[in-house]
Protein backbone atom coordinates (compact mmCIF):
# COMPACT_ATOMS: atom_id res chain seq x y z
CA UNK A 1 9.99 -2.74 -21.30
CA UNK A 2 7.18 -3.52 -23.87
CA UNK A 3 6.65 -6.83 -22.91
CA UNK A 4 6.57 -5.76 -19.41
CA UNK A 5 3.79 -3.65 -19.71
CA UNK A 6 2.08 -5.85 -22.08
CA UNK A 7 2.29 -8.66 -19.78
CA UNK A 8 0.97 -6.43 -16.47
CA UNK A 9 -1.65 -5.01 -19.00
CA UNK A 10 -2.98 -8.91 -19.93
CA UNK A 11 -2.66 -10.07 -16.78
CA UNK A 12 -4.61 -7.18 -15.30
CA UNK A 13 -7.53 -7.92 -17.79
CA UNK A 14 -7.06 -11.96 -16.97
CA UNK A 15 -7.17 -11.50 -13.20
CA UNK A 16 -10.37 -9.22 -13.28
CA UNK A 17 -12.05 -11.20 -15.33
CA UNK A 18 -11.44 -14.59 -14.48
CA UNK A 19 -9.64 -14.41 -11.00
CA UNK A 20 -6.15 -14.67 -10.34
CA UNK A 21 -6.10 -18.47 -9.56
CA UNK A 22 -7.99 -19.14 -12.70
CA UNK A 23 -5.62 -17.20 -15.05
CA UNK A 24 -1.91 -19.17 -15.59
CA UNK A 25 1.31 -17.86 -16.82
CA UNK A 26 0.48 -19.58 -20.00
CA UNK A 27 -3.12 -17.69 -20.80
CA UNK A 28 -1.00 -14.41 -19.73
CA UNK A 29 1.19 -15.27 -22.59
CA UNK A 30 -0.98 -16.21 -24.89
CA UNK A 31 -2.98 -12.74 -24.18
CA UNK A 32 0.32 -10.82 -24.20
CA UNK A 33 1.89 -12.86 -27.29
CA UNK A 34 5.00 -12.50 -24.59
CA UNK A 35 7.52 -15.20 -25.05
CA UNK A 36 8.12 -17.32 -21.60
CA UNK A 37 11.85 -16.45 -21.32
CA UNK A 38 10.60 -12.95 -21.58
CA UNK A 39 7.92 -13.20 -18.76
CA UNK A 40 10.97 -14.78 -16.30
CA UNK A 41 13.20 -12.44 -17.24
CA UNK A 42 10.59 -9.68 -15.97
CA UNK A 43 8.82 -11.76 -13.41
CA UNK A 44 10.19 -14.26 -11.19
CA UNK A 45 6.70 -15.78 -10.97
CA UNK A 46 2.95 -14.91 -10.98
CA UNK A 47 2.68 -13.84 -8.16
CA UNK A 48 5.23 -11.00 -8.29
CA UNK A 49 3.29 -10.22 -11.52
CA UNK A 50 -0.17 -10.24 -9.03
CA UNK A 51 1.70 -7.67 -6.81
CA UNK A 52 2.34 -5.29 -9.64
CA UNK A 53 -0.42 -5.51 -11.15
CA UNK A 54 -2.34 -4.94 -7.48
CA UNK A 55 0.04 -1.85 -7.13
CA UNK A 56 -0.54 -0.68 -10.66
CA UNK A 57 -4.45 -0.57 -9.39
CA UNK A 58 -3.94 0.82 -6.06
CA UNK A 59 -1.82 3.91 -7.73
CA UNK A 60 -4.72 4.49 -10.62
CA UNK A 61 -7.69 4.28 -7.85
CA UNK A 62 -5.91 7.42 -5.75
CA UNK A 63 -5.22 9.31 -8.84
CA UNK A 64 -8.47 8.97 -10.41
CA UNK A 65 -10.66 8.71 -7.51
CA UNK A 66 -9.11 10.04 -4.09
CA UNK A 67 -6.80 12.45 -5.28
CA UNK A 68 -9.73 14.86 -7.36
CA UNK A 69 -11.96 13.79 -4.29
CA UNK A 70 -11.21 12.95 -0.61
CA UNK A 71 -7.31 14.42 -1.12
CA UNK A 72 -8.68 17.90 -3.21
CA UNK A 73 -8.49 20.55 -0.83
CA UNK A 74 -9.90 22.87 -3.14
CA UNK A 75 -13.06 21.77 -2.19
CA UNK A 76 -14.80 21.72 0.75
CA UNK A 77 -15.69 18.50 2.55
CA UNK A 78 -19.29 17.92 1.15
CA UNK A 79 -18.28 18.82 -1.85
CA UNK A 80 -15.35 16.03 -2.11
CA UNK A 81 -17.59 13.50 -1.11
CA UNK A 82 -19.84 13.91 -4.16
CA UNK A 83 -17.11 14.08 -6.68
CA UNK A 84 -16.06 10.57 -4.57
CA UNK A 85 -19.49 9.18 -5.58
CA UNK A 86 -19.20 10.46 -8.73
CA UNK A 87 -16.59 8.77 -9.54
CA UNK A 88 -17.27 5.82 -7.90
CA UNK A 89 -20.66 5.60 -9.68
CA UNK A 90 -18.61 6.39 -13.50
CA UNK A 91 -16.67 3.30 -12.43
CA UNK A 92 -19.19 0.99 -11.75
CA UNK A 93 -22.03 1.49 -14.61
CA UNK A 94 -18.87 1.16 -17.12
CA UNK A 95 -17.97 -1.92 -19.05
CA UNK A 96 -15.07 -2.63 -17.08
CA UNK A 97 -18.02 -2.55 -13.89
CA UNK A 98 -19.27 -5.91 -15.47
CA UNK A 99 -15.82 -7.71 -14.21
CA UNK A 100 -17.05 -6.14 -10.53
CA UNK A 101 -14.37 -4.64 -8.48
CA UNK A 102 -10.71 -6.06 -8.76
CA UNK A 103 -10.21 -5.08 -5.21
CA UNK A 104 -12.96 -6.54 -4.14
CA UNK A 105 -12.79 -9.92 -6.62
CA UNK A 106 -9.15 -10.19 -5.23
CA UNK A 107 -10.19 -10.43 -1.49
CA UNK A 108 -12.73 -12.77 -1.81
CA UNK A 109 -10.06 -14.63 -3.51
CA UNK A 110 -7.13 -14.38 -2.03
CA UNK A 111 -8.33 -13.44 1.71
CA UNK A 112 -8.02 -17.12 3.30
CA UNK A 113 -5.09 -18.09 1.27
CA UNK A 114 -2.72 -16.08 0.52
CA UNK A 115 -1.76 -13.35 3.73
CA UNK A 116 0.34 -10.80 1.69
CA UNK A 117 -2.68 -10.26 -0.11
CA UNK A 118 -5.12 -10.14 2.16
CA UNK A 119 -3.10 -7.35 4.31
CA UNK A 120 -2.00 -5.70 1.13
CA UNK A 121 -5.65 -5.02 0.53
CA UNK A 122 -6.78 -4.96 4.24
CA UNK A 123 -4.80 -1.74 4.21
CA UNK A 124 -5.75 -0.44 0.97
CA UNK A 125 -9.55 -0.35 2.27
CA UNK A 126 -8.65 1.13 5.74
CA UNK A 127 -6.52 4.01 3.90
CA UNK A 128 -9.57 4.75 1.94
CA UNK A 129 -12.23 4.45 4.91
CA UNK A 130 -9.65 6.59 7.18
CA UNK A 131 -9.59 9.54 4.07
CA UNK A 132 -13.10 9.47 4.15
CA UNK A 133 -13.35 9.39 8.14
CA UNK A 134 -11.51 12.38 7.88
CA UNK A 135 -13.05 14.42 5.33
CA UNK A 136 -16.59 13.77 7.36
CA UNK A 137 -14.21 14.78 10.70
CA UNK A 138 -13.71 17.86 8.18
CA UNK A 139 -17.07 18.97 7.44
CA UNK A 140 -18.41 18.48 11.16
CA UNK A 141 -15.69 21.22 11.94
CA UNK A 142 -16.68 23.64 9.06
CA UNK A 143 -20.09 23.31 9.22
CA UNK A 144 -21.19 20.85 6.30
CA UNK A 145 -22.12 18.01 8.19
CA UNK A 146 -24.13 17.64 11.51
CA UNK A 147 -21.62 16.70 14.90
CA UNK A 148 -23.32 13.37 15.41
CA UNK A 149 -22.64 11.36 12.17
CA UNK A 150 -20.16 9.04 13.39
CA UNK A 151 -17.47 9.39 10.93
CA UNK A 152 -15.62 6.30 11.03
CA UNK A 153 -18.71 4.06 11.32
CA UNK A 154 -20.36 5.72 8.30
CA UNK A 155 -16.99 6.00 6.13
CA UNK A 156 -16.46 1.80 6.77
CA UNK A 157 -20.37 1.31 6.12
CA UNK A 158 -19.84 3.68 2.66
CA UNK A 159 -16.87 1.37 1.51
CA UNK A 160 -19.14 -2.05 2.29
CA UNK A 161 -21.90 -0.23 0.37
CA UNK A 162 -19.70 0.03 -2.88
CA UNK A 163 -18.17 -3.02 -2.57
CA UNK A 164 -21.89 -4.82 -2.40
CA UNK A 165 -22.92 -2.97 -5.51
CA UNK A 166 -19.86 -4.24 -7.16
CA UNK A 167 -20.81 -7.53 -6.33
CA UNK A 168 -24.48 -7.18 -7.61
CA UNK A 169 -23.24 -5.58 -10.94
CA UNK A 170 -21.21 -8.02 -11.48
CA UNK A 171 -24.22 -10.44 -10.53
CA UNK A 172 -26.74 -9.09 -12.23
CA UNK A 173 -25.26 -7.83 -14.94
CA UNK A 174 -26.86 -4.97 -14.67
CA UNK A 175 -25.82 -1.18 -13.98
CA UNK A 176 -28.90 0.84 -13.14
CA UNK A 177 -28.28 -1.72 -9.84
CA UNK A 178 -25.06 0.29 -8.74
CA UNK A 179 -26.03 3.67 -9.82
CA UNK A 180 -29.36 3.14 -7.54
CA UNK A 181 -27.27 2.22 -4.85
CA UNK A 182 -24.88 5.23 -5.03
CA UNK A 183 -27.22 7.38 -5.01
CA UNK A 184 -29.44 5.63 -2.00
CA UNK A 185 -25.82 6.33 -0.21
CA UNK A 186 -25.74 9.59 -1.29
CA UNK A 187 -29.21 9.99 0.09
CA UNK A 188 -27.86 9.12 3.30
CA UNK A 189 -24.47 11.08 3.53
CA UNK A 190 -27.36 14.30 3.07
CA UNK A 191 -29.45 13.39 5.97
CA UNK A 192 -26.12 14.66 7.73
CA UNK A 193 -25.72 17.00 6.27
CA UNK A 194 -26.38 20.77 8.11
CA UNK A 195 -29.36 22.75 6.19
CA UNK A 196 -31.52 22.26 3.06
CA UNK A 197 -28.85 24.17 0.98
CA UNK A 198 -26.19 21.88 1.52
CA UNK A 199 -28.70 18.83 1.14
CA UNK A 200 -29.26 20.48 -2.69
CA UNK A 201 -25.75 20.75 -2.88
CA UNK A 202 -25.51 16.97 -1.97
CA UNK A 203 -28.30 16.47 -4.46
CA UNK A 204 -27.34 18.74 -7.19
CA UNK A 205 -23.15 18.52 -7.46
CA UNK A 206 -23.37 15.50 -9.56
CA UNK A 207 -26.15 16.46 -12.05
């Protein structure tokens, strides 16, 4: 089982930073010092390796993002949405933010030729936009947010937000780029928000 982790763990750094069509089985071994009997007898090929790794991802980006965010009901819905932008924003100003986003690198990829990709991460990106339509469904109900933002429009236009910051951080090379733009977004979730105290709270929960 140690070579099967150190194999998802190389490839995982190979595909995000050099895509998966540019990384081969042989650069994952090299980065993994995995023998090639090993990698088979783990792997039937690379691309059952891409699907792990792609689930690996998936699981780490709802425990470390969703699940203290959109998914914790111990706070209320304007609330979760900062702590979603927070997180979001520790993501991309980090290192690993250079590489851009390895959702978002994959479908740009993978999109037009390879399907179970594409819907694997079609879906991925709805579950999040639908989480967040939902939480801004929420807070129209309790009060945090006005009753004409229109939720699912706004939640799909957040997610093509972050995934064009990615891009230009990647770009750019350059992280005050993606903070600005989190914040310009988080400008705009607070002009929907009810009253001037919950537009400090939007301004003030991430300080």
């Amino acid at each position: 089982m140690k070579a099967r982790k150190k194999l998802i763990s190389s490839a995982a750094r190979l595909f995000h930073a050099k895509g998966y069509h540019n990384t081969s089985v042989r650069d994952i071994l090299d980065a993994s010092s995995v023998f090639r009997n090993n990698f088979y007898y783990h792997f039937e090929s690379k691309e059952q390796l891409g699907f792990e790794v792609l689930g690996r991802r998936m699981r780490w980006w709802y425990e470390y993002v969703v699940a203290p965010s959109l998914d914790n009901r111990e706070l209320h819905p304007l609330q979760r949405v900062n702590v979603l932008l927070d997180r979001v924003r520790t993501i991309g100003c980090s290192r690993a933010g250079e590489s851009g986003c390895p959702f978002g690198n994959l479908a740009q990829e993978m999109s037009y030729s390879h399907e179970a990709f594409r819907q694997a991460l079609s879906d991925f990106f709805r579950n999040i936009a639908e989480r967040l339509t939902h939480c801004f469904d929420e807070g129209k109900r309790t009060g945090h947010f006005l009753k004409d933002l229109p939720s699912a429009e706004v939640a799909v236009f957040a997610i093509a937000v972050i995934q064009g910051s990615f891009l230009l951080r990647k770009t750019h090379r350059d992280a005050a780029i993606f903070e600005k733009n989190i914040e310009m977004l988080r400008h705009m979730f607070g002009r929907w928000t009810v009253s001037g105290e919950h537009c400090a709270d939007m301004k003030g929960a991430h300080g």
